[in-house]
PDB file of N, CA and C in Angstrom:
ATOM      1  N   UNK A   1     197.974  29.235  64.422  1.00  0.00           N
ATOM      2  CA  UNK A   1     197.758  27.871  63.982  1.00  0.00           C
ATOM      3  C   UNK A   1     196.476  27.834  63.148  1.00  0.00           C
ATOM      4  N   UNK A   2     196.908  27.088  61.822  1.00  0.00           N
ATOM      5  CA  UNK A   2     195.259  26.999  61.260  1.00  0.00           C
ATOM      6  C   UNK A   2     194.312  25.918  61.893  1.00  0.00           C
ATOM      7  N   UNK A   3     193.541  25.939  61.037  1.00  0.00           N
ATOM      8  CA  UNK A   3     192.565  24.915  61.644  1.00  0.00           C
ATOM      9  C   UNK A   3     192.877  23.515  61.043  1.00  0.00           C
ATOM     10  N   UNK A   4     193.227  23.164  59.896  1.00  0.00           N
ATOM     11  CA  UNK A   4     193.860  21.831  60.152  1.00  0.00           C
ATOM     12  C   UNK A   4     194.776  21.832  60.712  1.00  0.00           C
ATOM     13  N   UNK A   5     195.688  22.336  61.179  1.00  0.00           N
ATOM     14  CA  UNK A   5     197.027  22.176  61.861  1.00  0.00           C
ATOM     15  C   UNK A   5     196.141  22.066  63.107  1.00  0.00           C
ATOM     16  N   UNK A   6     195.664  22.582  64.067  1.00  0.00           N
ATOM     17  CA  UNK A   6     194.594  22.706  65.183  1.00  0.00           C
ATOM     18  C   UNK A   6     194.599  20.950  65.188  1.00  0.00           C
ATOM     19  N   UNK A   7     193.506  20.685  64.217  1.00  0.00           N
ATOM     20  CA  UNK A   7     192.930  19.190  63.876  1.00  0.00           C
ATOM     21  C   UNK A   7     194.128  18.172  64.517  1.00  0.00           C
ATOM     22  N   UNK A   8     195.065  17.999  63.380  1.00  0.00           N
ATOM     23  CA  UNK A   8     195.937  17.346  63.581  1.00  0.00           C
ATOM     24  C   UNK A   8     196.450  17.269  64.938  1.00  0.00           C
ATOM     25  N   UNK A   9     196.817  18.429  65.449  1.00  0.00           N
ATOM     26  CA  UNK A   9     197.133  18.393  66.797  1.00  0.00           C
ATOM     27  C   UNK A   9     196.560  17.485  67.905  1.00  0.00           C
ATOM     28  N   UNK A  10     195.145  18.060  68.083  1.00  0.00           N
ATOM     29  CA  UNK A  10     193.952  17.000  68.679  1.00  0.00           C
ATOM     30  C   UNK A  10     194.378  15.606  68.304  1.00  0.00           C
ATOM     31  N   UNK A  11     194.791  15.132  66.916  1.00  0.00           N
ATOM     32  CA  UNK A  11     194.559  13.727  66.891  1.00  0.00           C
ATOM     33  C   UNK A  11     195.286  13.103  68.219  1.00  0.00           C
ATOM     34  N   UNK A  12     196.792  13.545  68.380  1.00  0.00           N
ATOM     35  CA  UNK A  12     197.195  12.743  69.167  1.00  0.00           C
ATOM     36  C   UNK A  12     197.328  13.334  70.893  1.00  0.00           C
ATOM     37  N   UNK A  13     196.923  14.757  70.687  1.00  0.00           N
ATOM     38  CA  UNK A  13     196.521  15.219  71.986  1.00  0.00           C
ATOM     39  C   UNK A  13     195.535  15.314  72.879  1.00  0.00           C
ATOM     40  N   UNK A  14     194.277  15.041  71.942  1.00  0.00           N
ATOM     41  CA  UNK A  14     193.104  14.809  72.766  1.00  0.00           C
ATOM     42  C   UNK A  14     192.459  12.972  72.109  1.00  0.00           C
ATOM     43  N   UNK A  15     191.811  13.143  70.984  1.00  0.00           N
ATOM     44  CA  UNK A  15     191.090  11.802  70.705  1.00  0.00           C
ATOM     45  C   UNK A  15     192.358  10.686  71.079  1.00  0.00           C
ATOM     46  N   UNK A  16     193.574  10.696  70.831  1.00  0.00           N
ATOM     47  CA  UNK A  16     194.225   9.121  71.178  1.00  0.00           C
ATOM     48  C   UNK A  16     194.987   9.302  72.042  1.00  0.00           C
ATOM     49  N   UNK A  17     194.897  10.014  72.834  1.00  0.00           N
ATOM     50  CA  UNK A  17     195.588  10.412  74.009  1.00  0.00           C
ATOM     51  C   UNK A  17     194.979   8.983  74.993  1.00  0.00           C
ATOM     52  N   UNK A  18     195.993   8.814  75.791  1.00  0.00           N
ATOM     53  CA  UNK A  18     195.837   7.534  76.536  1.00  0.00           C
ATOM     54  C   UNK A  18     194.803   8.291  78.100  1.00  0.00           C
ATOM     55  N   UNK A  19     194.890   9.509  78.152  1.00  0.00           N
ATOM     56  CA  UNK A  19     194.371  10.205  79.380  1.00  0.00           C
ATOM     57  C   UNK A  19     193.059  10.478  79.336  1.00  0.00           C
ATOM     58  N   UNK A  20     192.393  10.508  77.788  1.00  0.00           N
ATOM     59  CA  UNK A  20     191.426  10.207  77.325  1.00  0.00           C
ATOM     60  C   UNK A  20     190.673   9.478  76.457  1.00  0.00           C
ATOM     61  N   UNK A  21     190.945   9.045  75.444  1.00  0.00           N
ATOM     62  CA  UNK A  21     190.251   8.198  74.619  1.00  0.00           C
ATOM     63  C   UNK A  21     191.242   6.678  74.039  1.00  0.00           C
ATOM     64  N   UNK A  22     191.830   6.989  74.012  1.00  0.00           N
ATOM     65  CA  UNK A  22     192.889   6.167  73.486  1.00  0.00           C
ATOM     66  C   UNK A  22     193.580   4.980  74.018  1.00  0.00           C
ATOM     67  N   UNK A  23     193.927   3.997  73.606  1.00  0.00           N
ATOM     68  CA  UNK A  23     194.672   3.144  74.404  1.00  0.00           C
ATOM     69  C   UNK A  23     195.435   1.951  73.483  1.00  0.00           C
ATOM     70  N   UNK A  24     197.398   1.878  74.686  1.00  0.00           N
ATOM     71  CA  UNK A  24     198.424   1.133  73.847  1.00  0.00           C
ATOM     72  C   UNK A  24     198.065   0.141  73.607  1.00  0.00           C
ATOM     73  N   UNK A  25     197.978  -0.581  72.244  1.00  0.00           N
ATOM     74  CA  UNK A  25     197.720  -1.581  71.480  1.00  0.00           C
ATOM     75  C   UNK A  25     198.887  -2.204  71.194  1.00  0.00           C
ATOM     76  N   UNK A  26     199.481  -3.381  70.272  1.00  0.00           N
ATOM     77  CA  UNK A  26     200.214  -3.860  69.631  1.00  0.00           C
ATOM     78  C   UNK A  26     199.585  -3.532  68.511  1.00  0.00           C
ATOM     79  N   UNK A  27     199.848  -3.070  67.440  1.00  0.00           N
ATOM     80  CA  UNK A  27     199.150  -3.479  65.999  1.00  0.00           C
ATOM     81  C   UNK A  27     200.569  -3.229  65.095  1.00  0.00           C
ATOM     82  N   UNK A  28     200.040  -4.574  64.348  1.00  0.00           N
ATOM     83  CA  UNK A  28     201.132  -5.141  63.487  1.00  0.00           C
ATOM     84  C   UNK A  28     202.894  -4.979  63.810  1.00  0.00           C
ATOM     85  N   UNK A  29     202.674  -5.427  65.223  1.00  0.00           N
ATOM     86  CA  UNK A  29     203.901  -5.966  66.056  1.00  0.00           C
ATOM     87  C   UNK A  29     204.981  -4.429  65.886  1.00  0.00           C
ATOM     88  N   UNK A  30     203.772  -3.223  66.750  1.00  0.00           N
ATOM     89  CA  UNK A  30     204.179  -1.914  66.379  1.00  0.00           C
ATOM     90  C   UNK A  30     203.270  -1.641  67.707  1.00  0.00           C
ATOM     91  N   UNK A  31     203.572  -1.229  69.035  1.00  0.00           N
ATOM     92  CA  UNK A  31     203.086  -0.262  69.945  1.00  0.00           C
ATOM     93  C   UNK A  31     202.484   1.353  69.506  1.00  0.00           C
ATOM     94  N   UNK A  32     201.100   1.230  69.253  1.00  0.00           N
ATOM     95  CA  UNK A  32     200.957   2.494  69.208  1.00  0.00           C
ATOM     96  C   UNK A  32     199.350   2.796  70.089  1.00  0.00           C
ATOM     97  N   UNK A  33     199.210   3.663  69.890  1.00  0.00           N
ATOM     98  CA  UNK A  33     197.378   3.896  70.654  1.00  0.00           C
ATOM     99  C   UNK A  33     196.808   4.236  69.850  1.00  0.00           C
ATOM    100  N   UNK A  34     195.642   3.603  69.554  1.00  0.00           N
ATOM    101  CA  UNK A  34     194.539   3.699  68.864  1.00  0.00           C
ATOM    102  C   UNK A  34     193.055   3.896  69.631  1.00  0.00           C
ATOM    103  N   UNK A  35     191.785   3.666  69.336  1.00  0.00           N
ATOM    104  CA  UNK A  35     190.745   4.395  69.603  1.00  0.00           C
ATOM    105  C   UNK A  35     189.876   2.627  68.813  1.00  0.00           C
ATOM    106  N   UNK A  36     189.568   1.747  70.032  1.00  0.00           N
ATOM    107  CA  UNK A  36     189.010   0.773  69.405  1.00  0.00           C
ATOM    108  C   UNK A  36     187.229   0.747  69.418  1.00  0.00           C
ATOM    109  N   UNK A  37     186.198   1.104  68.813  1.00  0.00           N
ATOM    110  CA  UNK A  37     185.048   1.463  68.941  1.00  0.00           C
ATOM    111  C   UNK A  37     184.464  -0.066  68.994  1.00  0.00           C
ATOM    112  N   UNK A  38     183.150  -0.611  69.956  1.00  0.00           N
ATOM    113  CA  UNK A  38     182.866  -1.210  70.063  1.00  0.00           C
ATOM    114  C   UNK A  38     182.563  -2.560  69.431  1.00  0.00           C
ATOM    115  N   UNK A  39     181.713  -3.183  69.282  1.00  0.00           N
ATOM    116  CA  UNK A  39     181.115  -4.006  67.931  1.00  0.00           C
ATOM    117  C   UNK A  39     180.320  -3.453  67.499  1.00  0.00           C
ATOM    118  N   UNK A  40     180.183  -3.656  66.046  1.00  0.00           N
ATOM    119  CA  UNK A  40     179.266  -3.446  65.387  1.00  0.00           C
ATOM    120  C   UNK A  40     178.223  -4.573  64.603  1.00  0.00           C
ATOM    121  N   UNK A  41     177.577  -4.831  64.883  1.00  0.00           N
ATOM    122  CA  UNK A  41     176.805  -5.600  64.226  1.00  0.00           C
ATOM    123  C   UNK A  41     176.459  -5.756  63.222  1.00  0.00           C
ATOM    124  N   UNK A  42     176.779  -6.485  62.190  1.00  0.00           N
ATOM    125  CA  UNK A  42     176.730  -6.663  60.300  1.00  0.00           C
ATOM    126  C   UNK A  42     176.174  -7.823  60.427  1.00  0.00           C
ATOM    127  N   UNK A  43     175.358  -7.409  58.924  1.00  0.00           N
ATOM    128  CA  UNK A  43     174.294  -8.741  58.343  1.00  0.00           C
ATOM    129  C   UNK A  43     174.781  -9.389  57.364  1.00  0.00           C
ATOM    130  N   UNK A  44     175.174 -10.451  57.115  1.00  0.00           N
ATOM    131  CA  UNK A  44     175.928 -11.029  55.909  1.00  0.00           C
ATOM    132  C   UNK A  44     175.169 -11.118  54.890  1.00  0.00           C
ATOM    133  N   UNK A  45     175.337 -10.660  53.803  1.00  0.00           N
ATOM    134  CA  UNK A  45     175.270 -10.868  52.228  1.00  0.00           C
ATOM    135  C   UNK A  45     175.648 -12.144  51.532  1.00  0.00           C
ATOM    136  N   UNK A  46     173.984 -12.475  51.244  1.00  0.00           N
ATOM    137  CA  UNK A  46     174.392 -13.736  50.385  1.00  0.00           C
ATOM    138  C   UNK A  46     174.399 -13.515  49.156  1.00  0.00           C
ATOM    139  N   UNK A  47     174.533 -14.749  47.914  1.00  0.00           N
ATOM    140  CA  UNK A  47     174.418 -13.849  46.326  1.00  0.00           C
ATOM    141  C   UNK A  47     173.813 -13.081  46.084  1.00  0.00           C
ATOM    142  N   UNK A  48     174.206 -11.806  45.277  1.00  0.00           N
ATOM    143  CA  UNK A  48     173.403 -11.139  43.905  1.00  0.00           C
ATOM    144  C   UNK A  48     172.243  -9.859  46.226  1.00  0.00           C
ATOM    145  N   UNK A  49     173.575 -10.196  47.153  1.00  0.00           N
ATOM    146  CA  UNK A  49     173.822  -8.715  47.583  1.00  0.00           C
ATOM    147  C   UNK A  49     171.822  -9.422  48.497  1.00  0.00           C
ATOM    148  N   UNK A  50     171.940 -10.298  48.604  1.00  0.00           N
ATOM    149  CA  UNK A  50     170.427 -10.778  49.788  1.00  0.00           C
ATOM    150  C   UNK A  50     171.087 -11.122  51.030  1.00  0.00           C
ATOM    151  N   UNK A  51     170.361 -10.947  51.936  1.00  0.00           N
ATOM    152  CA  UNK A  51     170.579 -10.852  53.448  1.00  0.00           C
ATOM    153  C   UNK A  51     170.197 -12.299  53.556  1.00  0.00           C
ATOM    154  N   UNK A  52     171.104 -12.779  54.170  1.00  0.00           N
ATOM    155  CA  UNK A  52     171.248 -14.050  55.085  1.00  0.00           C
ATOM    156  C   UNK A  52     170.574 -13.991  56.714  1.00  0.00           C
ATOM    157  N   UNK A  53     169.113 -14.600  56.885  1.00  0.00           N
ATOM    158  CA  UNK A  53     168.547 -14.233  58.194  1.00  0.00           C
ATOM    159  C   UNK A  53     169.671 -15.103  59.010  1.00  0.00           C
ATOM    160  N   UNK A  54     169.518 -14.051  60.209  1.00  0.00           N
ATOM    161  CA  UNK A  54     170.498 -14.684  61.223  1.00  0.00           C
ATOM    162  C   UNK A  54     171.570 -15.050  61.070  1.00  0.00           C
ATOM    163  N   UNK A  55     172.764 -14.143  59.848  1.00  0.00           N
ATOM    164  CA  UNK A  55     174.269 -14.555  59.931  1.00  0.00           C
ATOM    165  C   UNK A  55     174.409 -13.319  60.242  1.00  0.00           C
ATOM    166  N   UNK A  56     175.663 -13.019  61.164  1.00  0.00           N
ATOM    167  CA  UNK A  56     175.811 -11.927  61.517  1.00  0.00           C
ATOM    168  C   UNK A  56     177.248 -11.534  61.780  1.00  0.00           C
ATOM    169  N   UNK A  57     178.089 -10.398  61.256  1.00  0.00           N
ATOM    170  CA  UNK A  57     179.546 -10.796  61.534  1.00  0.00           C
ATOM    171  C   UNK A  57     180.370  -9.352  62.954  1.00  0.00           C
ATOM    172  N   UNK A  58     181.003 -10.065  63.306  1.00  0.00           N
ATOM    173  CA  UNK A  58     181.600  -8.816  64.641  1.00  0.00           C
ATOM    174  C   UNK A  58     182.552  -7.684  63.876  1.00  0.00           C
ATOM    175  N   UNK A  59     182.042  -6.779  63.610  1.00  0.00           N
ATOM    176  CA  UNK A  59     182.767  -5.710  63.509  1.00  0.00           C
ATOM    177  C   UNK A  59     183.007  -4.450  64.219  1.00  0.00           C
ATOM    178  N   UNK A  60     184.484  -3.952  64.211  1.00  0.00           N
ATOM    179  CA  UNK A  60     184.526  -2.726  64.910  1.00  0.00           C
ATOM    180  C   UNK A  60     185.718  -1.344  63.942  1.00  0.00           C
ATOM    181  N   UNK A  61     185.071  -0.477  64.459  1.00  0.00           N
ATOM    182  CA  UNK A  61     185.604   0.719  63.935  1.00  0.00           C
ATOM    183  C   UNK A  61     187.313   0.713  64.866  1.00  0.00           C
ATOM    184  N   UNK A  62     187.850   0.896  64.093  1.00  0.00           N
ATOM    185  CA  UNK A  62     189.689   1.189  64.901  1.00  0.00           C
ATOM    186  C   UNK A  62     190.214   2.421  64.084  1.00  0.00           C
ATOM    187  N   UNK A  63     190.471   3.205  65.535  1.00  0.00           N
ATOM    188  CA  UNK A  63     191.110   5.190  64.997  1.00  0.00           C
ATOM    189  C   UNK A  63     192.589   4.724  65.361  1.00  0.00           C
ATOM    190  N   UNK A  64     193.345   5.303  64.487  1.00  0.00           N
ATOM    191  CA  UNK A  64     194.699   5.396  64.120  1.00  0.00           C
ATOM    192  C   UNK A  64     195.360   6.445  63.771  1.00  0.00           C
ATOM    193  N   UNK A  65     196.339   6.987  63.870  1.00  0.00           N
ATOM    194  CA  UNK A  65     196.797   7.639  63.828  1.00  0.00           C
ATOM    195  C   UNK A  65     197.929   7.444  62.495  1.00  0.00           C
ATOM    196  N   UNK A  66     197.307   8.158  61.417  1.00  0.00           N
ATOM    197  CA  UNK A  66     197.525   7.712  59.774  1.00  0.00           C
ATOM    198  C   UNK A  66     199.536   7.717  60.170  1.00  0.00           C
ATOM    199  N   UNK A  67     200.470   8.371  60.697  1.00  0.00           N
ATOM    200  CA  UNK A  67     201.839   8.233  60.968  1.00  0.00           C
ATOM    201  C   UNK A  67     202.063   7.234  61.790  1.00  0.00           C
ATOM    202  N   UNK A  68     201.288   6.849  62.591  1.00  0.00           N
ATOM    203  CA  UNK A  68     201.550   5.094  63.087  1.00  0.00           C
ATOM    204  C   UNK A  68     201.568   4.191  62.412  1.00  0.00           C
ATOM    205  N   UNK A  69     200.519   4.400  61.825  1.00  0.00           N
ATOM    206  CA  UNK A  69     199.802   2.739  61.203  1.00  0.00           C
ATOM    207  C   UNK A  69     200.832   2.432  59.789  1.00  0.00           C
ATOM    208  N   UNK A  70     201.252   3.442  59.072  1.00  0.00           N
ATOM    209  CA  UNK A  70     201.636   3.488  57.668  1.00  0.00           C
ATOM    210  C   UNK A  70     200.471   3.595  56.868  1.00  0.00           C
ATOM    211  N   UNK A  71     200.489   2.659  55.668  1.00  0.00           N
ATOM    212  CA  UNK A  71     199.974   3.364  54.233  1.00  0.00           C
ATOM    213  C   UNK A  71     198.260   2.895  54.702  1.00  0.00           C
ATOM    214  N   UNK A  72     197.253   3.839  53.885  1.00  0.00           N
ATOM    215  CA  UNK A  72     195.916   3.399  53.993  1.00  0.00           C
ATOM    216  C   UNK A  72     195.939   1.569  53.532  1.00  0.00           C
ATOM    217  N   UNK A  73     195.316   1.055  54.635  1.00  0.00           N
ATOM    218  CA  UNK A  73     195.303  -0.335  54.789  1.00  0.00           C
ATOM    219  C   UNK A  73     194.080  -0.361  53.349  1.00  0.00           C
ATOM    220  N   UNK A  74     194.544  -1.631  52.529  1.00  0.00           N
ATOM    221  CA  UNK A  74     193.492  -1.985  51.550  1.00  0.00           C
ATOM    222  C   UNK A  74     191.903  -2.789  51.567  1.00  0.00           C
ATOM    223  N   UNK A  75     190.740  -2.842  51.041  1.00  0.00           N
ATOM    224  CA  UNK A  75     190.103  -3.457  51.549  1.00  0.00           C
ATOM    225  C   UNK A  75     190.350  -5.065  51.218  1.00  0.00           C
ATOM    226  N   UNK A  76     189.850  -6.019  52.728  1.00  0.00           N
ATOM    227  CA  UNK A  76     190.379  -7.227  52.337  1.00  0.00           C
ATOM    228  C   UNK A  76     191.535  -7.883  52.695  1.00  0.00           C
ATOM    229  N   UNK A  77     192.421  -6.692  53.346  1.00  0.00           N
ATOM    230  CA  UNK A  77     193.717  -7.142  53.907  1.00  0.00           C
ATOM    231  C   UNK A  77     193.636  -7.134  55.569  1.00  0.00           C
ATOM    232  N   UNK A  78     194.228  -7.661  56.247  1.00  0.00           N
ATOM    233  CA  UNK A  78     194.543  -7.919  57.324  1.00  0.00           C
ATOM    234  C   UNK A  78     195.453  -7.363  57.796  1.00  0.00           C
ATOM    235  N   UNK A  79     194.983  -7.277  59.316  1.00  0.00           N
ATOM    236  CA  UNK A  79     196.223  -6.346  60.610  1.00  0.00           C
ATOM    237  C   UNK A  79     196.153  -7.210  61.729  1.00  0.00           C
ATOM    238  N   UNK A  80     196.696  -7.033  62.419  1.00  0.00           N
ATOM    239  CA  UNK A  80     196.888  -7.442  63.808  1.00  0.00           C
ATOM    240  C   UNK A  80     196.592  -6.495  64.629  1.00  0.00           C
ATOM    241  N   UNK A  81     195.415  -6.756  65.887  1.00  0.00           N
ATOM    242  CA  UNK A  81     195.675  -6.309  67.054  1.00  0.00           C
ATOM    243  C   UNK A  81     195.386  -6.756  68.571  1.00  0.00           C
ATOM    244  N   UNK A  82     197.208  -6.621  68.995  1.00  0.00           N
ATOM    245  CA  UNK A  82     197.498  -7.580  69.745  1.00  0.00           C
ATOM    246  C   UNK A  82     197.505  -8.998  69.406  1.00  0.00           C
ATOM    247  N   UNK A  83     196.575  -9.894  69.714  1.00  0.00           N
ATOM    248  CA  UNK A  83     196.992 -11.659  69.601  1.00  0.00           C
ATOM    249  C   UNK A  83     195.429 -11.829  68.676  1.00  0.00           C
ATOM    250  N   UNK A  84     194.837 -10.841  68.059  1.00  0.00           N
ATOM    251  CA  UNK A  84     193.608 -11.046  67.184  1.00  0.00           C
ATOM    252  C   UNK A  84     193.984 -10.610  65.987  1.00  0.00           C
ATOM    253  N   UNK A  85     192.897 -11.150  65.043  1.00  0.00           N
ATOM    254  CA  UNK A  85     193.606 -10.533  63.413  1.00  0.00           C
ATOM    255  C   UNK A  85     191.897  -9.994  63.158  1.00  0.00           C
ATOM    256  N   UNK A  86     192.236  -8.961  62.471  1.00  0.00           N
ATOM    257  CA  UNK A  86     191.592  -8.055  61.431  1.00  0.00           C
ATOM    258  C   UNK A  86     191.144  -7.729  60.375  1.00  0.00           C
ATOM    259  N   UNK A  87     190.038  -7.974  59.603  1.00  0.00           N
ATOM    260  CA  UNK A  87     189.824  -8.247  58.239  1.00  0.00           C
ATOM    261  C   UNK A  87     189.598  -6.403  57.317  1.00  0.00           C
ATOM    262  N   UNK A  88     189.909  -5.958  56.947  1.00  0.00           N
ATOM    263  CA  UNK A  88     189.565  -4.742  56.386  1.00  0.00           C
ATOM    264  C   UNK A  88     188.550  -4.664  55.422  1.00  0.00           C
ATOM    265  N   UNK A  89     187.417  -3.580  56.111  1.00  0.00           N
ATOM    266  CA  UNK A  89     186.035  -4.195  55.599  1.00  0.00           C
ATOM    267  C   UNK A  89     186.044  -2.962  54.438  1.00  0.00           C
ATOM    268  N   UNK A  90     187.136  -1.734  55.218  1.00  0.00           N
ATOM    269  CA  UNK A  90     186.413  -0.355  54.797  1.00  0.00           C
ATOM    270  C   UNK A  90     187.579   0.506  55.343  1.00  0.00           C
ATOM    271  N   UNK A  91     188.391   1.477  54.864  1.00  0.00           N
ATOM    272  CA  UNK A  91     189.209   2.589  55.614  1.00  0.00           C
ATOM    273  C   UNK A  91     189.121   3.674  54.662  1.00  0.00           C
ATOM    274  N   UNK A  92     189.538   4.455  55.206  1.00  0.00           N
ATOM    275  CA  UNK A  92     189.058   6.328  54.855  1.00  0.00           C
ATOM    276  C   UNK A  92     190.366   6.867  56.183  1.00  0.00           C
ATOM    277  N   UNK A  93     190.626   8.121  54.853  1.00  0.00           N
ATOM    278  CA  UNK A  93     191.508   8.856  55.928  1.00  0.00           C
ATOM    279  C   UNK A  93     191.058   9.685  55.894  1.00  0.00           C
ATOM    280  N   UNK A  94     190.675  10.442  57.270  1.00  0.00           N
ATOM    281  CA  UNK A  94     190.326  11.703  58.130  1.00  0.00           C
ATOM    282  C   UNK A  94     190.787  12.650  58.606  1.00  0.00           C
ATOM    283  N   UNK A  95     192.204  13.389  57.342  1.00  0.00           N
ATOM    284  CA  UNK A  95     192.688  14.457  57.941  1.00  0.00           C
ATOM    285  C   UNK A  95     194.362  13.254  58.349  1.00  0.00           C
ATOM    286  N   UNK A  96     194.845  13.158  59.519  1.00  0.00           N
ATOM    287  CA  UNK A  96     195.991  13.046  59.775  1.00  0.00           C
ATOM    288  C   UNK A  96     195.247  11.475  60.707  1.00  0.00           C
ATOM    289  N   UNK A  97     194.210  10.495  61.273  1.00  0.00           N
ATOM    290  CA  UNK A  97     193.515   9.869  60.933  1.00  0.00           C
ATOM    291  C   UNK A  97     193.163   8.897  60.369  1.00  0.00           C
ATOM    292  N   UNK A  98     193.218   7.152  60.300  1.00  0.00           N
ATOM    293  CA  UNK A  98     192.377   6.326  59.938  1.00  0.00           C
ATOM    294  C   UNK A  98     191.208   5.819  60.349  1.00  0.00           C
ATOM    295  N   UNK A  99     190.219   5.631  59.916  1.00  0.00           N
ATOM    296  CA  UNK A  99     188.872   4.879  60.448  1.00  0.00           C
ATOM    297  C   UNK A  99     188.997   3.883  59.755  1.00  0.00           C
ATOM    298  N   UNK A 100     189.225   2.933  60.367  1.00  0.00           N
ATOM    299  CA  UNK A 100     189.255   1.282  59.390  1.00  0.00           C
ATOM    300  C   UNK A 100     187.983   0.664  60.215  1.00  0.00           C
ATOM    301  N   UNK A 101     187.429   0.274  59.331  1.00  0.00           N
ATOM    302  CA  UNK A 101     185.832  -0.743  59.409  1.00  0.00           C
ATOM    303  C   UNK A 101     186.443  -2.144  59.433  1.00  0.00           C
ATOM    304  N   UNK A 102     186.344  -2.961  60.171  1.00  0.00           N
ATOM    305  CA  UNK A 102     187.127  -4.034  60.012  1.00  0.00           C
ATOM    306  C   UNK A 102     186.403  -5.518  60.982  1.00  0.00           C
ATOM    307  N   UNK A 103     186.682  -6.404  60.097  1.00  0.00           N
ATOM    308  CA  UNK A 103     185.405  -7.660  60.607  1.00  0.00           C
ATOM    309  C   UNK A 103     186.233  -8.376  61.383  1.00  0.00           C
ATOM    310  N   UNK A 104     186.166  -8.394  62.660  1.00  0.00           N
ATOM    311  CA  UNK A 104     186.807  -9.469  64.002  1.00  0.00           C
ATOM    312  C   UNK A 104     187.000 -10.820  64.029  1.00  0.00           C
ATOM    313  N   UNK A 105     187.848 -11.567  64.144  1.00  0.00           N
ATOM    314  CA  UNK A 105     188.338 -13.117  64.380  1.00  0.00           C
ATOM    315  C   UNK A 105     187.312 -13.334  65.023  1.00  0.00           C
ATOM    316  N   UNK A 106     186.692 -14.800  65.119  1.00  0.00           N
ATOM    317  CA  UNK A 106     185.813 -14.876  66.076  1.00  0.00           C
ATOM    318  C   UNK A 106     186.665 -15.268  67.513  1.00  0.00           C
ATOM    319  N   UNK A 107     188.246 -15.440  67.288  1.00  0.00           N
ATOM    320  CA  UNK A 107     188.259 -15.889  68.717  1.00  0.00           C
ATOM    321  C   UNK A 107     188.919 -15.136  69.617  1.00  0.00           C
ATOM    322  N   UNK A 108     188.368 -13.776  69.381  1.00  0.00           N
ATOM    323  CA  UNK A 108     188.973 -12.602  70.102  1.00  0.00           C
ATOM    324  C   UNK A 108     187.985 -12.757  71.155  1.00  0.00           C
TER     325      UNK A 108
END
């Protein structure tokens, strides 16, 4: 086995494995397990790219498994997960892999 083949393997045998890192989601009315990383804390940008004291928006990193999810999500578009929606701040594929950066509903 090479070493990306190795990689790939891990994605869904170790990192989104439900026995370790991973756990079943709904996203976009599709059961799969993903890897939901905490909040992240963002500073909002006001015009011409200046920081707004004290606006602050909920974001979190979500691992996917690039054959679950379908096509690299665009920035700006929206997902579902579970009964919350998802703003796409930022995604990159990592091998077999999504890391989507993505700004939280507030009424999750």
């Amino acid at each position: 086995m090479t070493f990306k083949e190795q990689l790939a393997a891990d994605v869904g045998a170790v990192f989104l494995n439900p026995a370790e890192f991973g756990e079943t989601h709904i996203v976009n009315d599709k059961e799969m397990v993903i890897v939901i990383d905490g909040y992240i804390s963002s500073e909002h940008q006001g015009g011409a790219g200046q920081y707004l004291d004290g606006l602050y928006t909920k974001m979190r990193k979500v691992y996917v498994a690039a054959g679950d999810f379908g096509p690299l999500p665009k920035q700006g578009s929206v997902f579902t997960v579970d009964d919350g929606e998802y703003k796409v701040m930022d995604a990159v594929a990592e091998g077999d892999m999504y890391v989507i950066t993505a700004e939280v509903d507030d009424s999750l």
